[in-house]
C-alpha atoms as a PDB file:
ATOM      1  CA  UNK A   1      11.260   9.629 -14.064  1.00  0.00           C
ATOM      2  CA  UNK A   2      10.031   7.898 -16.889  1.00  0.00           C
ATOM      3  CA  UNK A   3       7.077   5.846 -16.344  1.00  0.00           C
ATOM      4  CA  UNK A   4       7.241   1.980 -17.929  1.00  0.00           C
ATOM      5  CA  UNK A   5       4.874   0.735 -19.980  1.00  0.00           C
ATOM      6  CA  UNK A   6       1.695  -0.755 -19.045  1.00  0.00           C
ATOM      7  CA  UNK A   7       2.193  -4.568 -20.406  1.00  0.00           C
ATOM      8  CA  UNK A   8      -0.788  -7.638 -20.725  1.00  0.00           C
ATOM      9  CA  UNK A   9       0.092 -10.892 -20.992  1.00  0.00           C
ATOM     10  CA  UNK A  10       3.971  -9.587 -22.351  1.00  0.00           C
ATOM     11  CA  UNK A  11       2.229  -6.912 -24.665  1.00  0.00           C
ATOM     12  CA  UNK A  12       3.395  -3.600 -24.303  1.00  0.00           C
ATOM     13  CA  UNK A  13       0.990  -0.816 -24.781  1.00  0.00           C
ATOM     14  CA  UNK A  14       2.618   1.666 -26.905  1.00  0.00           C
ATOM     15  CA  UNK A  15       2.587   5.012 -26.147  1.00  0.00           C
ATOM     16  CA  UNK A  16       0.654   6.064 -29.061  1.00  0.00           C
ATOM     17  CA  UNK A  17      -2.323   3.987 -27.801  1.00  0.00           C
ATOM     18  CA  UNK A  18      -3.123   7.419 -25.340  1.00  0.00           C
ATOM     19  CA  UNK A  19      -3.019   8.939 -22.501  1.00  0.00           C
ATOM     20  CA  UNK A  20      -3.694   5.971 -20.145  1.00  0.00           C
ATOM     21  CA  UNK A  21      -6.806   6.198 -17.641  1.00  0.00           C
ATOM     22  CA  UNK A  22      -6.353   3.013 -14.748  1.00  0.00           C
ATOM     23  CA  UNK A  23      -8.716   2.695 -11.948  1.00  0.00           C
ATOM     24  CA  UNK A  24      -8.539  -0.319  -9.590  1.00  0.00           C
ATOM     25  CA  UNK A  25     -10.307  -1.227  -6.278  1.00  0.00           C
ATOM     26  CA  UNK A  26     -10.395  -4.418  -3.752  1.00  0.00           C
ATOM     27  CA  UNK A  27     -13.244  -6.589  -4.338  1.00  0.00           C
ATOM     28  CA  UNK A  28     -13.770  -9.517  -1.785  1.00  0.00           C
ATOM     29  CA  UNK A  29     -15.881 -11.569   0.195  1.00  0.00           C
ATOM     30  CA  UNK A  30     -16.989  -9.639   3.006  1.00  0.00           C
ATOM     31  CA  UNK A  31     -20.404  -9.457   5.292  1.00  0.00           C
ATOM     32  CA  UNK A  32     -21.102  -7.221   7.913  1.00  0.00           C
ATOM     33  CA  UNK A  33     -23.228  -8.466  10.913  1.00  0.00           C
ATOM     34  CA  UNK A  34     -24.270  -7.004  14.602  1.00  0.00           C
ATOM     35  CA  UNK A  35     -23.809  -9.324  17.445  1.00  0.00           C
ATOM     36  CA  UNK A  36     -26.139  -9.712  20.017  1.00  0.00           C
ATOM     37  CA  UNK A  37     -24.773  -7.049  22.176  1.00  0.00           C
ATOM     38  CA  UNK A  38     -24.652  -4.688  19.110  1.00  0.00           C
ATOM     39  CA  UNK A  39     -21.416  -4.098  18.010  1.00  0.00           C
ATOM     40  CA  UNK A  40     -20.458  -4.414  14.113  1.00  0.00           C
ATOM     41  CA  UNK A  41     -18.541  -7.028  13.355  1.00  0.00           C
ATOM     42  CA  UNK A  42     -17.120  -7.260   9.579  1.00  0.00           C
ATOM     43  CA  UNK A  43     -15.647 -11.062   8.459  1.00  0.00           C
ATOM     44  CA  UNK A  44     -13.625 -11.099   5.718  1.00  0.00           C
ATOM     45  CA  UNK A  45     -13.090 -14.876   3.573  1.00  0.00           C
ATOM     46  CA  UNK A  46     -11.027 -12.912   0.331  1.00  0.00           C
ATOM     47  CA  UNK A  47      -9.678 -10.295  -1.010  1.00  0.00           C
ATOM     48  CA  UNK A  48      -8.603  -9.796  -4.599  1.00  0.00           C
ATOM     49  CA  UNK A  49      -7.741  -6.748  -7.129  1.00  0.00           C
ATOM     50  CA  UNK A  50     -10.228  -5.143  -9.708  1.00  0.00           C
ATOM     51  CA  UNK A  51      -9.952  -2.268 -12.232  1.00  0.00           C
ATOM     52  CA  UNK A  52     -10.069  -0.931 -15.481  1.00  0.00           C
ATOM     53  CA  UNK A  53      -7.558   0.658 -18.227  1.00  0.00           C
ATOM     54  CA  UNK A  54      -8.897   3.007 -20.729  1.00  0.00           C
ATOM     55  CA  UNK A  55      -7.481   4.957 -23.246  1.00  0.00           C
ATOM     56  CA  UNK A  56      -7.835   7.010 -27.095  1.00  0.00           C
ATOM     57  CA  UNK A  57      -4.895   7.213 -29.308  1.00  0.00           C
ATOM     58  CA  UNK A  58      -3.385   7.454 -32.673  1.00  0.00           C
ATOM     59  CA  UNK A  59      -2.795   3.697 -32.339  1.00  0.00           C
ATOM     60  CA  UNK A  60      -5.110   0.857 -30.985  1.00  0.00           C
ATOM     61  CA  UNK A  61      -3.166  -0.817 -28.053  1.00  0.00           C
ATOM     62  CA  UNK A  62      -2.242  -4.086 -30.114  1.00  0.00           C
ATOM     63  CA  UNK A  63      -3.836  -6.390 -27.857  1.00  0.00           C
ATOM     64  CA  UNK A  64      -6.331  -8.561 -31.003  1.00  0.00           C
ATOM     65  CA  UNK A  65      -4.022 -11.232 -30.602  1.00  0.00           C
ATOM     66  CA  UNK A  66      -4.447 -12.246 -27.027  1.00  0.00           C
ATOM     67  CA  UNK A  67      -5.881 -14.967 -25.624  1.00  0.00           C
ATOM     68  CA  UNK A  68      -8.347 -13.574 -22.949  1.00  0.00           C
ATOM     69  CA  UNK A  69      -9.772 -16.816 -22.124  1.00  0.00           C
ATOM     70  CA  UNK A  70      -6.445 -17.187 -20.321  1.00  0.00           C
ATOM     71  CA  UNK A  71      -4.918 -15.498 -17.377  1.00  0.00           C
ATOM     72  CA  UNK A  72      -2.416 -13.408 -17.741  1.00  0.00           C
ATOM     73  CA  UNK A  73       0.931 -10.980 -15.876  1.00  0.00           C
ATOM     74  CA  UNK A  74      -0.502  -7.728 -15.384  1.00  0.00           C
ATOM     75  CA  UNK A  75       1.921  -5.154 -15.234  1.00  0.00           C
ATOM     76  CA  UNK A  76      -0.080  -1.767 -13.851  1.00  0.00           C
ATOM     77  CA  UNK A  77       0.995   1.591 -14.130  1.00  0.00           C
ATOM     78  CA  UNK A  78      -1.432   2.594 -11.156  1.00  0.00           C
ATOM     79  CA  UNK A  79       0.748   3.938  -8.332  1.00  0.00           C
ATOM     80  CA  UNK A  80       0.309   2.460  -5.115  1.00  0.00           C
ATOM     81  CA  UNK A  81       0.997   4.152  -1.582  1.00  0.00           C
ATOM     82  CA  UNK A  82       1.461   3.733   1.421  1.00  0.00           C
ATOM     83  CA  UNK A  83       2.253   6.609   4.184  1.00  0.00           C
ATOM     84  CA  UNK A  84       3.441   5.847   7.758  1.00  0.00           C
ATOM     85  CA  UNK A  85       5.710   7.665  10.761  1.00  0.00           C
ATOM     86  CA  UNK A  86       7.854   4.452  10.375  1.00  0.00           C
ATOM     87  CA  UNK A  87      10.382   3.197   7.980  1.00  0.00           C
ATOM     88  CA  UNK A  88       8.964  -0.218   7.350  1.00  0.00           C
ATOM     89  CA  UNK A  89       6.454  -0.601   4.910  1.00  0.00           C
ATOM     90  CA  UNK A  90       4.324  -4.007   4.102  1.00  0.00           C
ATOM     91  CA  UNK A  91       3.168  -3.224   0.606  1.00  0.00           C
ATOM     92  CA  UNK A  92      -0.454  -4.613  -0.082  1.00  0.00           C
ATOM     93  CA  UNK A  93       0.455  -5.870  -4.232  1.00  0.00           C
ATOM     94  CA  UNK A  94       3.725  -7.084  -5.204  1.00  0.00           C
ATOM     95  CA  UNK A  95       6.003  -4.134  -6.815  1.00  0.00           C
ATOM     96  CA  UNK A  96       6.762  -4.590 -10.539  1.00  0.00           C
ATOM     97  CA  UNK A  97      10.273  -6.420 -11.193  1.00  0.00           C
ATOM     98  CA  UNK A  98      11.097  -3.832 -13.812  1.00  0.00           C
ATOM     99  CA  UNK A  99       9.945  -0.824 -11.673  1.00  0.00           C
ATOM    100  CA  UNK A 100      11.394  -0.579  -7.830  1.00  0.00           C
ATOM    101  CA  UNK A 101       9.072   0.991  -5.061  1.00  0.00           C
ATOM    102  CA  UNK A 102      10.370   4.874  -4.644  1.00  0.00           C
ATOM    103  CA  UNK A 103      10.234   6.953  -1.244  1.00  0.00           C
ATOM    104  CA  UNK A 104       9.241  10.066  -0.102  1.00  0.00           C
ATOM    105  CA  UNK A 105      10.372  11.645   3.099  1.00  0.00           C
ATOM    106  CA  UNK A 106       7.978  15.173   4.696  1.00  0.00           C
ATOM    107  CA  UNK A 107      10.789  17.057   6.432  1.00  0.00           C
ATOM    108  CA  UNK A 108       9.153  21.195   6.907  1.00  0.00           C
ATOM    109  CA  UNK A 109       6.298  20.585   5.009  1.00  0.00           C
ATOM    110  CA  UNK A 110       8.286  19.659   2.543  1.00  0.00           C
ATOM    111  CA  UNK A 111       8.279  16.091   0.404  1.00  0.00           C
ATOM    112  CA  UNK A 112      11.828  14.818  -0.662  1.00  0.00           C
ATOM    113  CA  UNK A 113      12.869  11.847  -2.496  1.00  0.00           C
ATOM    114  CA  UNK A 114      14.842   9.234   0.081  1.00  0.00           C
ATOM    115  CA  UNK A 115      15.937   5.749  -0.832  1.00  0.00           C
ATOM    116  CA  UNK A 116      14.198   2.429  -0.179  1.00  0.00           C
ATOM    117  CA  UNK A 117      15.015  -1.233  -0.575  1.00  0.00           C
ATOM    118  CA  UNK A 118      12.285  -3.539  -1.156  1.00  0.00           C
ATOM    119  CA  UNK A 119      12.537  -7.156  -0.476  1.00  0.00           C
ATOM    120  CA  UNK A 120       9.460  -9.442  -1.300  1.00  0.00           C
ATOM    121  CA  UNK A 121       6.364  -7.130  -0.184  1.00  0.00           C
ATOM    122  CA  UNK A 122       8.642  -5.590   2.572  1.00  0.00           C
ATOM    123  CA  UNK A 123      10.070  -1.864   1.519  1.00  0.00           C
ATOM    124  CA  UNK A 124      12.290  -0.056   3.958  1.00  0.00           C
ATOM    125  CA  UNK A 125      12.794   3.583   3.461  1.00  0.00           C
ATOM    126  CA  UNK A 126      16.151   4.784   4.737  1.00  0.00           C
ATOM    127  CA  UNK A 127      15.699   7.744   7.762  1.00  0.00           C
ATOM    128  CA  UNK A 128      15.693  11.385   6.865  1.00  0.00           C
ATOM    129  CA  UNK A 129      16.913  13.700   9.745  1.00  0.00           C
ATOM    130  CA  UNK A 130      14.048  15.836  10.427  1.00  0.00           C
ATOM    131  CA  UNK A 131      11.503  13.648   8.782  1.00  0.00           C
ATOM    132  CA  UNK A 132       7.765  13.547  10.293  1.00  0.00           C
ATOM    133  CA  UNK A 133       6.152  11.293   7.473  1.00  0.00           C
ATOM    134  CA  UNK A 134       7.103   8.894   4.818  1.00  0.00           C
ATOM    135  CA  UNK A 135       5.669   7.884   1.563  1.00  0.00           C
ATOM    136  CA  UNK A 136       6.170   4.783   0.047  1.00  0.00           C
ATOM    137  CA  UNK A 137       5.077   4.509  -4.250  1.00  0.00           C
ATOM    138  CA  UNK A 138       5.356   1.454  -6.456  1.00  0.00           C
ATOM    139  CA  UNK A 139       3.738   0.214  -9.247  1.00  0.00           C
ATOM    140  CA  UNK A 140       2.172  -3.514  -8.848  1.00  0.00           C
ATOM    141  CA  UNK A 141       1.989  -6.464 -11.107  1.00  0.00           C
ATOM    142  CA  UNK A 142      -1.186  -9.022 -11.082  1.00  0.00           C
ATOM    143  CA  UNK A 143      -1.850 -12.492 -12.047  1.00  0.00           C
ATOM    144  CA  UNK A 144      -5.212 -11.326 -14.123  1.00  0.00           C
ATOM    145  CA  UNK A 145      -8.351 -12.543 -16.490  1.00  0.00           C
ATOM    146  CA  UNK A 146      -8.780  -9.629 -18.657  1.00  0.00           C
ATOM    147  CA  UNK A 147     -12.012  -9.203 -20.903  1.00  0.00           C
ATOM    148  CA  UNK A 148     -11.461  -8.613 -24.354  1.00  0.00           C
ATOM    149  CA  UNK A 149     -11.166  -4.578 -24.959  1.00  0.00           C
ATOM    150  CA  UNK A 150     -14.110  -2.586 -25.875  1.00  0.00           C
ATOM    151  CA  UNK A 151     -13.064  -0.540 -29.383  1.00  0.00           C
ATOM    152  CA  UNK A 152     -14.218   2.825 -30.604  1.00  0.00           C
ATOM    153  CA  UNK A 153     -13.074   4.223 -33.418  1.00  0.00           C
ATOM    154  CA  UNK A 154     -13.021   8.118 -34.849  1.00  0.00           C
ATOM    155  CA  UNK A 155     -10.539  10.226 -35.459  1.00  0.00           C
ATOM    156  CA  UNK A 156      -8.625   8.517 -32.579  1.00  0.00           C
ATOM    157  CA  UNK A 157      -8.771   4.852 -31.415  1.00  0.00           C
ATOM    158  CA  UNK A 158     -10.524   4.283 -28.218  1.00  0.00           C
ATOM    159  CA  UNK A 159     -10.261   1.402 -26.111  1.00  0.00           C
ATOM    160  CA  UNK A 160     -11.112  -0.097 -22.813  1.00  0.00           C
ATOM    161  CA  UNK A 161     -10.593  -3.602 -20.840  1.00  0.00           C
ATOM    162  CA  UNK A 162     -11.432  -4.915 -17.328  1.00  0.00           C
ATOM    163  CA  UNK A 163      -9.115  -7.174 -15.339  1.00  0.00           C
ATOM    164  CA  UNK A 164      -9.811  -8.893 -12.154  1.00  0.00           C
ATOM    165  CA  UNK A 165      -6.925 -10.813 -10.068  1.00  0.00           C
ATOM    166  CA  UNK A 166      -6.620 -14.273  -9.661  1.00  0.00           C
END
């Protein structure tokens, strides 16, 4: 499989740029309190996407030339997961239109590659005989404000940016 290219704000990151380090996490607005009889109760108000992409390559990633005091179409290379006994899935990030969501299906200890059809945030992975556990992968795409990347240069040029979703 080959893996697409990470793209900001329609600029692809070219392959020369490096090896391609993403980390991402969901920041929100959440507060924990104890009620009177002592159980925890957590309320939630938001939840958004965070993360960063880092990198060091023969080639900076080309990105001088965007606006980042703009918000821009994210398109991750991050796989996201999700595993369940069932065959419907609601994915937490919309897949990426140029990448579909892929499926995985545990049959003896065993992983094998099944179809899925996605529709919106829905993916339905079609029934393996045998099958315990399924996998669902895809690759999300964000509406993001990006900081400007951090540069490095040696013998290789190193890079870094934040995003955050909107």
């Amino acid at each position: 499989m080959q893996r697409p290219p990470l793209v900001l704000g329609g600029i692809e990151i070219p392959l020369h740029a490096g090896a391609l380090e993403l980390g991402d996490e969901e920041i929100g607005g959440e507060a924990s309190m104890r009620l009177s009889n002592g159980d925890l109760v957590t309320m939630s108000r938001w939840k958004k996407a965070a993360g960063t992409v880092s990198a060091r390559g023969f080639m900076p990633p080309g990105l001088d030339g965007l606006d980042f005091s703009a918000h821009h179409e994210f398109h991750s290379t991050q796989v996201s997961s999700a595993q369940s006994t069932g065959l419907v899935f609601n994915l937490t990030s919309t897949p990426r239109p140029d990448k579909a969501p892929w499926a995985f299906a545990l049959v003896n200890g065993q992983w094998h590659a099944t179809p899925c059809s996605t529709l919106e945030r829905v993916a339905t992975v079609t029934p393996v005989p045998g099958a315990t556990l399924y996998q669902v992968w895809w690759m999300p795409v964000y509406q993001v404000k990006a900081t400007r990347p951090r540069k490095s240069q040696s013998g290789l040029h190193g890079w870094e940016f934040s995003w955050v979703e909107t």
